[in-house]
Every structure is written in structure tokens, then in C-alpha cells.
C-alpha atoms as a PDB file:
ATOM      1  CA  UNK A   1      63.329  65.336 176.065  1.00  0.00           C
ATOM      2  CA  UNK A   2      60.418  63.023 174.659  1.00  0.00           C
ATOM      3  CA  UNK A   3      57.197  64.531 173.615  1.00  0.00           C
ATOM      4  CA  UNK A   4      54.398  62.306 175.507  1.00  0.00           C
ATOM      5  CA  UNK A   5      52.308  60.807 172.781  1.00  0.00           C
ATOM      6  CA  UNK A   6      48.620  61.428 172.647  1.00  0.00           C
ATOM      7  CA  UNK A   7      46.637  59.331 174.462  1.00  0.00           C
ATOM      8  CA  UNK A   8      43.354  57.486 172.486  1.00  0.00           C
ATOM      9  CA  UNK A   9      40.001  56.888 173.754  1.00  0.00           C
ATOM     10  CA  UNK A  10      36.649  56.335 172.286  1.00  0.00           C
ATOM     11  CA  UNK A  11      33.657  58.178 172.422  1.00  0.00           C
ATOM     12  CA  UNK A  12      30.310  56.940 171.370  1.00  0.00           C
ATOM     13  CA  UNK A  13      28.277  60.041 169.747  1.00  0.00           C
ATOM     14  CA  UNK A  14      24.320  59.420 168.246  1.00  0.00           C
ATOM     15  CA  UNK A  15      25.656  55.600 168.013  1.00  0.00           C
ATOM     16  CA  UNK A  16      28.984  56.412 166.228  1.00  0.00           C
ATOM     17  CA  UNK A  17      32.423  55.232 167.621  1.00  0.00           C
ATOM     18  CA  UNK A  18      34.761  58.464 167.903  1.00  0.00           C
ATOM     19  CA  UNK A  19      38.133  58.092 167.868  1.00  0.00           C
ATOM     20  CA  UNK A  20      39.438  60.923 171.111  1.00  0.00           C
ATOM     21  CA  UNK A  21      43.438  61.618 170.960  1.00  0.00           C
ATOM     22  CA  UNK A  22      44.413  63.940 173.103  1.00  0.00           C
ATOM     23  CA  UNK A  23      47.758  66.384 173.210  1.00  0.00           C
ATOM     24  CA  UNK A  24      49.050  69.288 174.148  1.00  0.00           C
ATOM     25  CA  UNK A  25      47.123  71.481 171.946  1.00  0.00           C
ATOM     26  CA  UNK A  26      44.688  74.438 172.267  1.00  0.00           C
ATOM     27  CA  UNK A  27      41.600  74.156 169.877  1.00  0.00           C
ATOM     28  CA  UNK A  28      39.510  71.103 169.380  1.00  0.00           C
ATOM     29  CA  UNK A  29      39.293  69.426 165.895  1.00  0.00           C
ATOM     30  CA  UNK A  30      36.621  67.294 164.204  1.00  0.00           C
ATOM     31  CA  UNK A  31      37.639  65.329 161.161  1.00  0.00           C
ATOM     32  CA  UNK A  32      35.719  62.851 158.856  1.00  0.00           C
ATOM     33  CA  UNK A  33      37.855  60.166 157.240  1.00  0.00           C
ATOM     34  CA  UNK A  34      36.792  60.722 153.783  1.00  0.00           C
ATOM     35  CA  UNK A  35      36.662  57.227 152.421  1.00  0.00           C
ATOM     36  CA  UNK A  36      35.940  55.414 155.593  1.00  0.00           C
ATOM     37  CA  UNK A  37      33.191  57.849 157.447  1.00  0.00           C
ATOM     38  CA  UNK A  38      34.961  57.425 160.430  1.00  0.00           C
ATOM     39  CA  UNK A  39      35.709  60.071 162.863  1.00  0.00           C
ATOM     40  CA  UNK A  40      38.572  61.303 164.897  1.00  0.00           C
ATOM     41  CA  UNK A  41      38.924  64.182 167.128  1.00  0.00           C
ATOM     42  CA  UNK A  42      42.069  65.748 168.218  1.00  0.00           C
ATOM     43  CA  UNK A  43      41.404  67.670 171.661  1.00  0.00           C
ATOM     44  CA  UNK A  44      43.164  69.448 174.609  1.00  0.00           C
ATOM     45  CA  UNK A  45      44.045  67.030 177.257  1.00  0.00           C
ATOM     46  CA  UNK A  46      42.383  69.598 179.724  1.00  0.00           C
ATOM     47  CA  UNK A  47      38.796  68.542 178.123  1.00  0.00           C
ATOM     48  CA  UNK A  48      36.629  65.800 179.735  1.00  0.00           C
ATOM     49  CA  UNK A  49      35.138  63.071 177.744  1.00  0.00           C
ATOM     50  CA  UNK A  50      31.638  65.035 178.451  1.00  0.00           C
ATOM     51  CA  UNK A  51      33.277  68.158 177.075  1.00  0.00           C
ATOM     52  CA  UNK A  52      34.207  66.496 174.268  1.00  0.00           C
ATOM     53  CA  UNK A  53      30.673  65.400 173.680  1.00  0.00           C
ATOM     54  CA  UNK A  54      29.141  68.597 174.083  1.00  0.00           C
ATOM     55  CA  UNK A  55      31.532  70.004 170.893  1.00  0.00           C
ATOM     56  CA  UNK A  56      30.786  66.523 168.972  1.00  0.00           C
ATOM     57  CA  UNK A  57      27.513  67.286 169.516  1.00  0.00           C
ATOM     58  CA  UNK A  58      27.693  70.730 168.454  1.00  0.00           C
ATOM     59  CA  UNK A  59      29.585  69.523 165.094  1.00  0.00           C
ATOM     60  CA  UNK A  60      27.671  66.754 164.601  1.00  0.00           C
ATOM     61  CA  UNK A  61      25.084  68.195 161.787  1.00  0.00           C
ATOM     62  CA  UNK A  62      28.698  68.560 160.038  1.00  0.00           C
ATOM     63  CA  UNK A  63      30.171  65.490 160.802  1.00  0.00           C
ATOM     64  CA  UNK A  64      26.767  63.239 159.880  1.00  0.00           C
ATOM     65  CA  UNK A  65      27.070  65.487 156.069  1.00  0.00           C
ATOM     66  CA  UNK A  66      30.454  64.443 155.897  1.00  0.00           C
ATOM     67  CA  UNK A  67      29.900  60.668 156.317  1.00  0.00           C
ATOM     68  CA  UNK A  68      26.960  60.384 154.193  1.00  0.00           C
ATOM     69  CA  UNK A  69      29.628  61.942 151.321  1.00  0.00           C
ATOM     70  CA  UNK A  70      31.921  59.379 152.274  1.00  0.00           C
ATOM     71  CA  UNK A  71      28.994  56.336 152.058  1.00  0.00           C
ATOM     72  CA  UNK A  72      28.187  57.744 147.928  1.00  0.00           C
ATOM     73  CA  UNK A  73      31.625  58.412 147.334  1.00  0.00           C
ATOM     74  CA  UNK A  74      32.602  55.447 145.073  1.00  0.00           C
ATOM     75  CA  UNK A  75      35.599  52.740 146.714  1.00  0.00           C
ATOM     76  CA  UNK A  76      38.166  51.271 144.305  1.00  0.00           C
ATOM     77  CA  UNK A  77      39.317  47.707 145.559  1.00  0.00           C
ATOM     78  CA  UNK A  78      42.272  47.678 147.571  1.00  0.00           C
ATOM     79  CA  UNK A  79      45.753  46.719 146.064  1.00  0.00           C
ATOM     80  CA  UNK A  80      47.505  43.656 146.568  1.00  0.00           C
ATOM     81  CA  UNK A  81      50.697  44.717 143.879  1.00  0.00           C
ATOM     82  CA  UNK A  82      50.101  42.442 141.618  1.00  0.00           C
ATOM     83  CA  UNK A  83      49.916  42.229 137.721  1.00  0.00           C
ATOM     84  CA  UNK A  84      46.671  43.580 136.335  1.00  0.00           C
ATOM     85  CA  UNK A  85      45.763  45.462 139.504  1.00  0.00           C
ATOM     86  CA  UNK A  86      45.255  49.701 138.311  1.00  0.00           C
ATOM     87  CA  UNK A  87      46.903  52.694 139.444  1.00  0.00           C
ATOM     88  CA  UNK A  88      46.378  56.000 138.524  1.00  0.00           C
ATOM     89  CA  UNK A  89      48.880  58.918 137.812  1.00  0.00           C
ATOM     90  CA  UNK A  90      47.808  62.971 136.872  1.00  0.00           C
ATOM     91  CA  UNK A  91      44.772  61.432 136.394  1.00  0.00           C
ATOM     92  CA  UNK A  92      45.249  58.636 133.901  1.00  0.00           C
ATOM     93  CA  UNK A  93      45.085  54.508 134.581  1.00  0.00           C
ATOM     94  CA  UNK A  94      48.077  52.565 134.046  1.00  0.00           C
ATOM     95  CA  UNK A  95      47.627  48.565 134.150  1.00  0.00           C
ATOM     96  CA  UNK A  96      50.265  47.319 136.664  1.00  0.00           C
ATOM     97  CA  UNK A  97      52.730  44.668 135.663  1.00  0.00           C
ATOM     98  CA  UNK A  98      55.020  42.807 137.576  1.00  0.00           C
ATOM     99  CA  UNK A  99      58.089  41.707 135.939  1.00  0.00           C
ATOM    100  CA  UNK A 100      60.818  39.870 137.347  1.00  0.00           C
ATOM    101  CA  UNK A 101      64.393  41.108 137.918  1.00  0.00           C
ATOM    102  CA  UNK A 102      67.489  39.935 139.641  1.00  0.00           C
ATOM    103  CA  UNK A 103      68.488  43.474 140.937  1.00  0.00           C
ATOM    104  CA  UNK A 104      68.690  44.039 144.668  1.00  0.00           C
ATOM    105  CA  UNK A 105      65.943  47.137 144.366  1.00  0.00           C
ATOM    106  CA  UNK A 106      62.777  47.239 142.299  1.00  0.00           C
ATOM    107  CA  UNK A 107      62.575  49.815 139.824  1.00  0.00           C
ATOM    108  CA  UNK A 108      59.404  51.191 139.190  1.00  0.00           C
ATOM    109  CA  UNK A 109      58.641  53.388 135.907  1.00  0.00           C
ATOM    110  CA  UNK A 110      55.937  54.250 133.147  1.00  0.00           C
ATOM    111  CA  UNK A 111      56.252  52.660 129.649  1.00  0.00           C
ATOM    112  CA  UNK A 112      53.354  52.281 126.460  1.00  0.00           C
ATOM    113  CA  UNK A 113      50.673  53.396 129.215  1.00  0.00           C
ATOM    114  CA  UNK A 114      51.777  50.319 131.791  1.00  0.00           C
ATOM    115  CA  UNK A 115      53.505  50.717 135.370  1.00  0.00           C
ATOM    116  CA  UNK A 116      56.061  48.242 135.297  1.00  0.00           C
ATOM    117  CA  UNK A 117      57.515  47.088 138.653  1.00  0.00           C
ATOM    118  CA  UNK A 118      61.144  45.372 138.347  1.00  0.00           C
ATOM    119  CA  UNK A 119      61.836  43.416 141.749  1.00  0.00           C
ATOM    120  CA  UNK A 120      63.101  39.799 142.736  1.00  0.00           C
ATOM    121  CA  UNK A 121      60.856  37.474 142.842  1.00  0.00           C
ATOM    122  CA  UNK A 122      60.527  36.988 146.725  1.00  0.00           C
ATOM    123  CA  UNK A 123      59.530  40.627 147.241  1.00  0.00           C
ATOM    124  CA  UNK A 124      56.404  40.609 149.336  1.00  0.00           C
ATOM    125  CA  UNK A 125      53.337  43.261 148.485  1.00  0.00           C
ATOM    126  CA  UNK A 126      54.253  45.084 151.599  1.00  0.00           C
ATOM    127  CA  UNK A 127      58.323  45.790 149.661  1.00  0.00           C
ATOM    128  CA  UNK A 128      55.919  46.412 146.389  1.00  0.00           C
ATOM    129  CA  UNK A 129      53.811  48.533 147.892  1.00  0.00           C
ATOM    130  CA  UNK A 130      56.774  50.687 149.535  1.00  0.00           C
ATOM    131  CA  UNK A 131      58.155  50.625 145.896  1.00  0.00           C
ATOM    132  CA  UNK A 132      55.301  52.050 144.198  1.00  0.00           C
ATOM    133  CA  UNK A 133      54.533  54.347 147.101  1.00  0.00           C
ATOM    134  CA  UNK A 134      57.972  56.027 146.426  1.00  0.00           C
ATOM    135  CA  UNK A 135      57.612  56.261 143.228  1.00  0.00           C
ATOM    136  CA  UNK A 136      54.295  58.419 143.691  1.00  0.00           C
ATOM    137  CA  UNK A 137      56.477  60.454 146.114  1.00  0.00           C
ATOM    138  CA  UNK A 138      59.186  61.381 143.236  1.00  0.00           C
ATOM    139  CA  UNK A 139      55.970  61.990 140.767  1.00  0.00           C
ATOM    140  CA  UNK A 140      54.763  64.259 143.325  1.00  0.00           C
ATOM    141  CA  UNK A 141      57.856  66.097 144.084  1.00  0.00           C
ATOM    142  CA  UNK A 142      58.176  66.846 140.569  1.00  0.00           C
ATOM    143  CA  UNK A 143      54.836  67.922 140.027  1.00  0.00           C
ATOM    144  CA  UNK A 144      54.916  70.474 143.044  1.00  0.00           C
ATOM    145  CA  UNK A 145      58.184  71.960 141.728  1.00  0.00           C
ATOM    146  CA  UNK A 146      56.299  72.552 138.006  1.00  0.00           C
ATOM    147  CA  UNK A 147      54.010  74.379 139.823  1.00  0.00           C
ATOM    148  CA  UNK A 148      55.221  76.398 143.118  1.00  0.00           C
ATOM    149  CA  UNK A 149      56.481  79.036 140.817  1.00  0.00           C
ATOM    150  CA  UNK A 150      53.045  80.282 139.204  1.00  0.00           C
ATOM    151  CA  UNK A 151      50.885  79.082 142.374  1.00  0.00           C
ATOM    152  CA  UNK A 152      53.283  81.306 144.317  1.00  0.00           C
ATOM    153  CA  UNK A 153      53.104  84.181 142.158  1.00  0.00           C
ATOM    154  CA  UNK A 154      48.979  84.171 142.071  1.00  0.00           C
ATOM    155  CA  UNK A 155      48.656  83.758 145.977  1.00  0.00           C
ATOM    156  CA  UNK A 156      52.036  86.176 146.619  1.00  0.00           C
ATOM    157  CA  UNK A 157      53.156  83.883 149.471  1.00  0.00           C
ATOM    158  CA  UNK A 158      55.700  81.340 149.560  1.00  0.00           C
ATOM    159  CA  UNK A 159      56.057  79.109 151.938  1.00  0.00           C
ATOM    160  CA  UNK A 160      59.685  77.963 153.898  1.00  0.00           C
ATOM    161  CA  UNK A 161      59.081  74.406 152.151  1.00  0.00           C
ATOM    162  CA  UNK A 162      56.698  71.740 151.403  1.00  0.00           C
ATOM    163  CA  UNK A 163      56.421  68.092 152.294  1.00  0.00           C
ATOM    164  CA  UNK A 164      54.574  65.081 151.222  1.00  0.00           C
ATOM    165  CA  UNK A 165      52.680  62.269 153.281  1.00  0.00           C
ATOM    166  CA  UNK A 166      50.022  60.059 153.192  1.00  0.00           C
ATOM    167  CA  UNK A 167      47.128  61.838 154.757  1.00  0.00           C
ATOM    168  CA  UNK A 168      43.461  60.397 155.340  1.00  0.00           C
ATOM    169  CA  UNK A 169      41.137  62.889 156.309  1.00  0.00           C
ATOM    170  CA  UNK A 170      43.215  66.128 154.557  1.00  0.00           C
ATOM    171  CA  UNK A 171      44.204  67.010 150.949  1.00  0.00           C
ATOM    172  CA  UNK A 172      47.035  69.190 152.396  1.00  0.00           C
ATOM    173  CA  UNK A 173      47.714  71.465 155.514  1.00  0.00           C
ATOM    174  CA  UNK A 174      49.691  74.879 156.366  1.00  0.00           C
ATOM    175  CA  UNK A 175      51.627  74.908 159.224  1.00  0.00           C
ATOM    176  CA  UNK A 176      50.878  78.991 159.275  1.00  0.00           C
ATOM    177  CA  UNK A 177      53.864  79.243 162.060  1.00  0.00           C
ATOM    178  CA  UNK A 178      56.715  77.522 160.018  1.00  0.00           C
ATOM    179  CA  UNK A 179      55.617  78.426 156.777  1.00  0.00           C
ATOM    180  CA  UNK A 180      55.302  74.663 155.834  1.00  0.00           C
ATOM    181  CA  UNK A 181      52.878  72.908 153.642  1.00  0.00           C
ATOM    182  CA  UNK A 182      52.053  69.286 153.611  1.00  0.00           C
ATOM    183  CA  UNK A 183      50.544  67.480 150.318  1.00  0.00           C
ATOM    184  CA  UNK A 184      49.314  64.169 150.399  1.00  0.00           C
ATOM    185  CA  UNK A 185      50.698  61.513 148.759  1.00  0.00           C
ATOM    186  CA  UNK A 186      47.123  60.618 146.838  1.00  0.00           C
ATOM    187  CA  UNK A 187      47.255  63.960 144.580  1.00  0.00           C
ATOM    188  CA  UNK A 188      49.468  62.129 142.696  1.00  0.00           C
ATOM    189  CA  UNK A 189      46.727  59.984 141.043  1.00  0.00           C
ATOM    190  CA  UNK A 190      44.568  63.167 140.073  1.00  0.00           C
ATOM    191  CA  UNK A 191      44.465  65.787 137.608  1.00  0.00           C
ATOM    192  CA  UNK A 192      47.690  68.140 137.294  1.00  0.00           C
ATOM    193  CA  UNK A 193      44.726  70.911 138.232  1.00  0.00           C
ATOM    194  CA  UNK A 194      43.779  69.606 141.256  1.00  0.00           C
ATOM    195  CA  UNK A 195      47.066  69.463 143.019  1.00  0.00           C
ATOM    196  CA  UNK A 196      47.104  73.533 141.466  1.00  0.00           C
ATOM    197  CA  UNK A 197      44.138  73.951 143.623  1.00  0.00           C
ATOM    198  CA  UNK A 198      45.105  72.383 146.574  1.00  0.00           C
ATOM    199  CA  UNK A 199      48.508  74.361 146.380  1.00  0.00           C
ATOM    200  CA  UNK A 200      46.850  77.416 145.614  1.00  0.00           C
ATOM    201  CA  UNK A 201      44.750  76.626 148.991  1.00  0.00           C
ATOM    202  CA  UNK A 202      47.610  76.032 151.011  1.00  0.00           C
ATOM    203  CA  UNK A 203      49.305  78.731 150.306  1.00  0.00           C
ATOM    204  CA  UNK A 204      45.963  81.301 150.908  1.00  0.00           C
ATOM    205  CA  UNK A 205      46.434  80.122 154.331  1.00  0.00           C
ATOM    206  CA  UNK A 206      49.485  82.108 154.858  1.00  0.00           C
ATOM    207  CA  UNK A 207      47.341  85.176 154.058  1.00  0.00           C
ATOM    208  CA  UNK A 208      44.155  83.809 156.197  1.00  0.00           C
ATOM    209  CA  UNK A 209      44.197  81.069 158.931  1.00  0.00           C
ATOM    210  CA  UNK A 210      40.166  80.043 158.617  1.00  0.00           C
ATOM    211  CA  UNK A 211      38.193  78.849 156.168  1.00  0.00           C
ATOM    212  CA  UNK A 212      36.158  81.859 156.447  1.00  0.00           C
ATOM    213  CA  UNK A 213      34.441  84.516 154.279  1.00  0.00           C
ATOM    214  CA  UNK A 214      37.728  86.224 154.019  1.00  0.00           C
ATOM    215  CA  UNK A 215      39.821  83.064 152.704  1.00  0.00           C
ATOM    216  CA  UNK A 216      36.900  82.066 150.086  1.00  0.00           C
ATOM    217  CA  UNK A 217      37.301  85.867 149.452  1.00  0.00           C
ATOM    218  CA  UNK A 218      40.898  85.480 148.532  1.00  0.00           C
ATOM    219  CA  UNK A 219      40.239  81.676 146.704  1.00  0.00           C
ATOM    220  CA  UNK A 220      37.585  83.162 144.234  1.00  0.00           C
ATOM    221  CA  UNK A 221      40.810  85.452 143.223  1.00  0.00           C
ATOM    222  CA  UNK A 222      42.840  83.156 142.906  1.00  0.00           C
ATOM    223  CA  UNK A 223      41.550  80.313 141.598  1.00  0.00           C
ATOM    224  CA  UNK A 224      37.957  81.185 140.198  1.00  0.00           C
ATOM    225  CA  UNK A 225      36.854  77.385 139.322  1.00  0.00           C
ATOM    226  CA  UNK A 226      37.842  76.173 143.159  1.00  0.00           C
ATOM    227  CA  UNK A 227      34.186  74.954 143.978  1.00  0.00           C
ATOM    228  CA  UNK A 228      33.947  72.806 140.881  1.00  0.00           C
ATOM    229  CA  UNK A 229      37.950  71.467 141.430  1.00  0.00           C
ATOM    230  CA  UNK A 230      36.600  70.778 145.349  1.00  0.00           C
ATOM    231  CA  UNK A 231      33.825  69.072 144.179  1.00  0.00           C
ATOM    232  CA  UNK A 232      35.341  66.428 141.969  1.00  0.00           C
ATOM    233  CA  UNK A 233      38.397  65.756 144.426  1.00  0.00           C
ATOM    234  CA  UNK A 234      35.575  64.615 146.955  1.00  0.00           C
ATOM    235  CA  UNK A 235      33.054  63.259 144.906  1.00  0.00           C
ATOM    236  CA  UNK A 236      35.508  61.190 142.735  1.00  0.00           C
ATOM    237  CA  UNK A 237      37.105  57.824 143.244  1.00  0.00           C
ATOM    238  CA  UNK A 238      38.934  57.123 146.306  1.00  0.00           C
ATOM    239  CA  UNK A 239      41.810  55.900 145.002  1.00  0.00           C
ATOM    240  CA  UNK A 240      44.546  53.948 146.953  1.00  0.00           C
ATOM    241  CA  UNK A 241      48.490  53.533 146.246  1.00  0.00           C
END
């Protein structure tokens, strides 16, 4: 049987579009897209578009903080996969080049501080950009495997798996009920410490749901330096793959 997708609507809150989905889900959620500003709400399908305003409403002091981060926060320009353009891995820029090759896939791969991307000549930005996109997904895998062991260890939970995806408004999530966390595809380009931190984050979840006094309780354990970590994920450079 087919899940029914959510449906989309907009709301307009304090003259801000809001993006409505609804689904088959209990609780109401607010998030801030934290390089665009805009907003998106996931809600019950039972609520009205008026309930839904009254909990924008509510959240809105929040949600106006969140966008003026997201205004400061400074914008790299946006890829088009070509040579010259920068990427960033574990922190570090790497000047792309474009070389080309007669094989059937491109190769992507790190050499004397450049990313080199093999392909045929006819291979559009969108192939490149699916190229380089799975290359940040095998960097990612492997840098989530260096690190489960000890993150695990600190927090004493482990989780049934993780997974990685492209993400906009969330660093990572914790599906508390099948003990699976998501990591998006972006840590990649920072620090090797800041994907710690958002593990370490993750994983406090399967001790304690919220974001309450109790799960700061259990961060400041874990990983003492997590204020300073949050604040130069979100202040930094929004950078794109």
C-alpha cells in the first residue's frame, strides 16, 4: 500500500511565506533553512491553517532569530563543476580541476591539494555534480566509521546504523524508534571535530529525546567544547557540494 504524500500549502506569517506540509504525524515542527531563512513547517493533517498560525506565531520570536543568523551567515557562490571552482573536504579547500578522460565513469580523487574530476567530455554539471556528490558520500562513510567506535563509547549508545543525505535545515537526526542516525552530506566539508560533535549529539538522543536541560546535561559530559563546535558549524560558511 502507498503512503499518501504530504500535501504543501503556504502560510503567510508577520509577512513571511511559510512553507505548510502536512502528514500523518503527531507534533508540529518549525524549521529555519539555515542558508536560505526560509521556513517550513511539518504539521498534523488534523491542524487548520489558523492552528497552524497560532503555533507559528507562538515560535515566531525563534524563527525571526534563526533567519537573521541565516542573513549574517556568509554564502559561498554556487557550483557550476567546473575547473577553478573550490570545494572543501575535513575542512581544507581543494581547487577543482576538470580533466578529460575517455572512461565511461568519472573518477573523482584528491592529489597535491587539487580535486581532480576524470569524465568524458560531454558530461553535463548535473553528471559532475552527481560525481562529486558521491565522492563526499564515500569521504563521509569513512569518516563516520573512524569515529563511531570512540563517539559510541563516550555516549554508551549505539545506534542500529547510520545513513547519509543531503539535509537543509538539520546537521543530523535520530530516529529514537529504529535506532537510526542520519548525517548530512555537508559535514564532509568541515572539521573532522565537528562531524565528532554532531555524532556525539545524535547519539545523546538515544539517552534523551529533547533538547532539554537534561540532554545539554548529558552533552556538557560528553563533549565539553559543544557550544563553541555549535557555534562555528552555524556561523561559518555555507558551503555547497
Amino acid at each position: 500500500m502507498k503512503r499518501r504524500a504530504g500535501a504543501v500549502s503556504q502560510l503567510m506569517v508577520s509577512g513571511t511565506a511559510v512553507a505548510v506540509t502536512r502528514k500523518a504525524i503527531k507534533n508540529f515542527y518549525v524549521r529555519v533553512d539555515r542558508e536560505t531563512g526560509e521556513v517550513r513547517v511539518t504539521a498534523p493533517r488534523r491542524l487548520s491553517d489558523d492552528e497552524i498560525g497560532r503555533l507559528l506565531r507562538r515560535d515566531w520570536p525563534w524563527v525571526e532569530k534563526q533567519r537573521a543568523r541565516a542573513a549574517l551567515r556568509p554564502h559561498l557562490p554556487e557550483h557550476r563543476y567546473e575547473t577553478g571552482e573550490v570545494f572543501y573536504l575535513w575542512g581544507r579547500p581543494y581547487v577543482l580541476i576538470v580533466r578529460e578522460s575517455p572512461a565511461r565513469r568519472p573518477v573523482v580523487c584528491v592529489r597535491a591539494g587539487r580535486l581532480l574530476l576524470y569524465a568524458e567530455a560531454s558530461l553535463g554539471a548535473e553528471e559532475r555534480q552527481k560525481a562529486i556528490e558521491a565522492w563526499y558520500r564515500a569521504r563521509l562513510a569513512q569518516g563516520i566509521e573512524a569515529l563511531q567506535g570512540e563517539a559510541e563509547a563516550i555516549v554508551g549508545r549505539r545506534p542500529r546504523e547510520y545513513r547519509i543525505k543531503k539535509m537543509k535545515t538539520r546537521w543530523g537526526t535520530c530516529n529514537t524508534a529504529a535506532g537510526r542516525i542520519w548525517l548530512n552530506l555537508k559535514l564532509a566539508q568541515y572539521r573532522p571535530a565537528i562531524l565528532r560533535y554532531i555524532m556525539l549529539h545524535e547519539l545523546t538522543h538515544l539517552w534523551v529525546h529533547n533538547h532539554g536541560p537534561a540532554f545539554h546535561a548529558r552533552m556538557d559530559r560528553f563533549c565539553p567544547d559543544w557550544r563553541m563546535l555549535k557555534q562555528e558549524l552555524d556561523g561559518g560558511p555555507a558551503y555547497e557540494i
